[in-house]
N, C-alpha and C. Protein backbone atom coordinates (compact mmCIF):
# COMPACT_ATOMS: atom_id res chain seq x y z
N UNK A 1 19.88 -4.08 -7.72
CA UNK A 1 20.03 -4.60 -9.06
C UNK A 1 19.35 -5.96 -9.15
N UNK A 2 19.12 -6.40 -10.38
CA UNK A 2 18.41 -8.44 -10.60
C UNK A 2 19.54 -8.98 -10.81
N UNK A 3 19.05 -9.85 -10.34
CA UNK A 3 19.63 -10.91 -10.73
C UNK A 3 20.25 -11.40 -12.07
N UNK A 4 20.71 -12.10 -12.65
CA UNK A 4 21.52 -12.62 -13.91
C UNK A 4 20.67 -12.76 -14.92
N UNK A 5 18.76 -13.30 -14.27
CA UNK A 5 17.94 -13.40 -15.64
C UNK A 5 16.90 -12.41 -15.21
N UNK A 6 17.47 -11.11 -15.06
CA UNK A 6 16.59 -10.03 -15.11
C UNK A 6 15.82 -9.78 -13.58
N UNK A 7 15.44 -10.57 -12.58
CA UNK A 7 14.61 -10.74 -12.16
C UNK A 7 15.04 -9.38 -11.07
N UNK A 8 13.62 -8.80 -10.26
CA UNK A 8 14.25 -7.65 -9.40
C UNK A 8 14.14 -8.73 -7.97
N UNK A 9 14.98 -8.79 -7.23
CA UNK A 9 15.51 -9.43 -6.27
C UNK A 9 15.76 -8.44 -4.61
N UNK A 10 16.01 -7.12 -4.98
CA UNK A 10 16.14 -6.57 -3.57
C UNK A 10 14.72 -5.76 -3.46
N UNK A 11 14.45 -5.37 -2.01
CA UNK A 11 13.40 -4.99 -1.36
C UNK A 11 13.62 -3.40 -0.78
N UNK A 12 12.31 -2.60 -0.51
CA UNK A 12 13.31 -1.54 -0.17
C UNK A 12 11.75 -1.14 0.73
N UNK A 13 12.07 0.13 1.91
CA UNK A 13 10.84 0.66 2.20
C UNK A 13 10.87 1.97 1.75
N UNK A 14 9.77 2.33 0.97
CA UNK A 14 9.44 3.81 0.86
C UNK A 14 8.86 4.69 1.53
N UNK A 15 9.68 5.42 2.26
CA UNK A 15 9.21 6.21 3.23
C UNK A 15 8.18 7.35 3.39
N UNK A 16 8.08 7.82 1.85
CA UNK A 16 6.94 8.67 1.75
C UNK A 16 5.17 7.84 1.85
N UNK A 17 5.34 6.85 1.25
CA UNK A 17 3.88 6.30 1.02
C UNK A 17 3.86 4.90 2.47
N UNK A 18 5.09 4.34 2.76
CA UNK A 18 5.17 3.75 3.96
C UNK A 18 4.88 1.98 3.37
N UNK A 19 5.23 1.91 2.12
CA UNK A 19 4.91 0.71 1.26
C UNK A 19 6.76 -0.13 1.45
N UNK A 20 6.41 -1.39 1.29
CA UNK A 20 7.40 -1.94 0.57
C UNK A 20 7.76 -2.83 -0.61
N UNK A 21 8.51 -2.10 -1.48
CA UNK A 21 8.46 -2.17 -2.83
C UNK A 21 9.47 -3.04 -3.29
N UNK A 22 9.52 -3.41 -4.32
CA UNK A 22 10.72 -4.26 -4.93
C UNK A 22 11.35 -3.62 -5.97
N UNK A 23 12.48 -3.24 -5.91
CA UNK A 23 13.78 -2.84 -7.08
C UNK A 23 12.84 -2.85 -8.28
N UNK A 24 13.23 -1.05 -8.46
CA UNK A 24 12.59 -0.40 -9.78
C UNK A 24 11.48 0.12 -9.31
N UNK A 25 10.71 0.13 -8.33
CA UNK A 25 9.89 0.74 -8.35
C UNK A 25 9.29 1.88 -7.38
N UNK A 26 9.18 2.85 -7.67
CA UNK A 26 8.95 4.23 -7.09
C UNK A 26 10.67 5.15 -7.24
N UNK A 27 10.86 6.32 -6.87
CA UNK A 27 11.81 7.19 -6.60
C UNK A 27 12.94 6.30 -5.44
N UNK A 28 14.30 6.15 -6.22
CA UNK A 28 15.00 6.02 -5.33
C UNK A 28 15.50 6.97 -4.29
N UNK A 29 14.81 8.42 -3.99
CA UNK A 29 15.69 9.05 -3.06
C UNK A 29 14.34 8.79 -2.37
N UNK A 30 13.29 7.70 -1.99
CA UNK A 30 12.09 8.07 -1.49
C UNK A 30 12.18 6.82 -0.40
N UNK A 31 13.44 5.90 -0.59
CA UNK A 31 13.83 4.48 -0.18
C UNK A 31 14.57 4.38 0.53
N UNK A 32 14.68 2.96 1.59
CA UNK A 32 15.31 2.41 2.68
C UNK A 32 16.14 1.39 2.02
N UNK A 33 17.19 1.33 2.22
CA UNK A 33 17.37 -0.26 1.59
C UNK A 33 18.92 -0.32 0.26
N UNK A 34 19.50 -1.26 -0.10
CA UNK A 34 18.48 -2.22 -0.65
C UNK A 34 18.58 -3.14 0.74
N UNK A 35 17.38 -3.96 0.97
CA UNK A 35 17.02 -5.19 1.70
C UNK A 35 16.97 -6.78 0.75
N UNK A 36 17.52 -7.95 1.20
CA UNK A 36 17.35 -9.12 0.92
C UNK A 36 16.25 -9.53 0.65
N UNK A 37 15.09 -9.15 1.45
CA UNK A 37 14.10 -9.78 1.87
C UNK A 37 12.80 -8.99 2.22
N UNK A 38 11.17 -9.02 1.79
CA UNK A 38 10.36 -8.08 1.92
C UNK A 38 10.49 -8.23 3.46
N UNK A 39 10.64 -9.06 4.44
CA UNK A 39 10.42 -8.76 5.88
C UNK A 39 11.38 -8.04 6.59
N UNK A 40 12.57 -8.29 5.56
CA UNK A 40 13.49 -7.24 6.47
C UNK A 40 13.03 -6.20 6.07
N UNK A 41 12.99 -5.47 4.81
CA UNK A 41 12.43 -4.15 4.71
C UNK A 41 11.43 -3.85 5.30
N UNK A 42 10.46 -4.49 5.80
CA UNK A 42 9.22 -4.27 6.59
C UNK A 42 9.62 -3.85 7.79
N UNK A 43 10.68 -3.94 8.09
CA UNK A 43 11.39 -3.70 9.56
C UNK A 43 12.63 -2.84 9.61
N UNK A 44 12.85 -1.93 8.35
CA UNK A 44 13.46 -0.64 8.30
C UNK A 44 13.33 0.13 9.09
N UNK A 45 12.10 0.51 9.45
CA UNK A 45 12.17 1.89 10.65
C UNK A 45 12.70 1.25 11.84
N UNK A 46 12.27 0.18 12.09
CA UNK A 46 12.76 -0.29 13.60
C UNK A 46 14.20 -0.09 13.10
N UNK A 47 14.91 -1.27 12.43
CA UNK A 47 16.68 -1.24 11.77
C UNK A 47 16.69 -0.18 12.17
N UNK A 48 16.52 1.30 11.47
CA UNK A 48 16.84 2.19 11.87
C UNK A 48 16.86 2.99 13.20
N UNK A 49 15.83 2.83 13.89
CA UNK A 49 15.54 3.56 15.22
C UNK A 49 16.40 2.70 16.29
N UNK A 50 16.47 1.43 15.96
CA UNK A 50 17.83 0.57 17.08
C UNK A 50 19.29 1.27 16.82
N UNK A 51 19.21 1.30 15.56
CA UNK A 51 20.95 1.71 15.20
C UNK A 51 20.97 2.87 15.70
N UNK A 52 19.88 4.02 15.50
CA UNK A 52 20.61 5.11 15.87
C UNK A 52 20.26 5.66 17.31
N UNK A 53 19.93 4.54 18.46
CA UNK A 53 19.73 4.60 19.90
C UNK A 53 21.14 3.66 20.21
N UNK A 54 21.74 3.07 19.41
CA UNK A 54 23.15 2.61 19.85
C UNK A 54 24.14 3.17 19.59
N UNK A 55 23.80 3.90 18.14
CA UNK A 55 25.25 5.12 17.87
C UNK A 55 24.79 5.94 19.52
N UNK A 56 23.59 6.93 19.65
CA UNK A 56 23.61 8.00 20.27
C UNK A 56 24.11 6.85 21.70
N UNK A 57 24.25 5.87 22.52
CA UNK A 57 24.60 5.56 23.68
C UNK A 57 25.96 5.33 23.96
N UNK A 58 26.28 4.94 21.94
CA UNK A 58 27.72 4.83 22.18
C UNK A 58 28.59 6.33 22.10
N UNK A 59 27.87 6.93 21.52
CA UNK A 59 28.81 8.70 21.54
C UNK A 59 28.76 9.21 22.79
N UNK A 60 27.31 9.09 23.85
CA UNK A 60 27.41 9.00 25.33
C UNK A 60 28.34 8.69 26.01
N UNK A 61 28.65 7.32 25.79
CA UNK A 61 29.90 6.89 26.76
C UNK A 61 30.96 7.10 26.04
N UNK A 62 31.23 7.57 25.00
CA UNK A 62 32.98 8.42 24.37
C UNK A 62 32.70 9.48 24.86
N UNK A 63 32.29 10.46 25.56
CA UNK A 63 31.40 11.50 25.24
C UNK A 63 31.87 11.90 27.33
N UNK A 64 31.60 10.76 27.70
CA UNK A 64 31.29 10.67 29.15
C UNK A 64 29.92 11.08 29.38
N UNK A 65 29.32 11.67 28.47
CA UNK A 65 27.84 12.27 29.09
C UNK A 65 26.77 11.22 29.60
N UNK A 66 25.90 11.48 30.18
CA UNK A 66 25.10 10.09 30.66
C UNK A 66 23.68 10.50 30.58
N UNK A 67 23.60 11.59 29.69
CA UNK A 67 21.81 12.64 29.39
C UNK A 67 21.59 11.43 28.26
N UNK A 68 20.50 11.10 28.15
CA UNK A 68 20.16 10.68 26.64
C UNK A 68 20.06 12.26 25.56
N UNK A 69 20.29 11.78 24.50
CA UNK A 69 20.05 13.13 23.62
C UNK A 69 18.85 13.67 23.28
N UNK A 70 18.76 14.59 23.22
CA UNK A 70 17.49 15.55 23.11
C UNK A 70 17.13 15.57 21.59
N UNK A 71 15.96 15.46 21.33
CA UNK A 71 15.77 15.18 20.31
C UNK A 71 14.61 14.47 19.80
């Protein structure tokens, strides 16, 4: 959403074209985000590929298994 005098304020990455865009623009089911900041959104895929190598290590060790996941 903007800010109080309209302005678009969050950042997002679009995953189809690999751009990062600012609130309002392109398809929201096509988006990462919302992000604060164009550099954090620039760094969505990583955000994402850390988080989900710490979920899968942490379901490992609830898990007891010690394979990384296939995948």
């Amino acid at each position: 959403m903007g800010d109080e005098i309209g302005q678009h304020t969050q950042w997002y990455y679009n995953v189809i074209t690999g751009q990062v865009e600012q609130e309002g623009q392109g398809k929201g089911t096509d988006h990462l985000g919302p992000y604060p900041s164009r550099e954090a959104a620039e760094g969505a895929l990583a955000a994402v590929k850390a988080r989900e190598e710490q979920l899968d290590a942490e379901d490992a060790a609830w898990t007891g298994n010690d394979e990384p996941p296939r995948g």
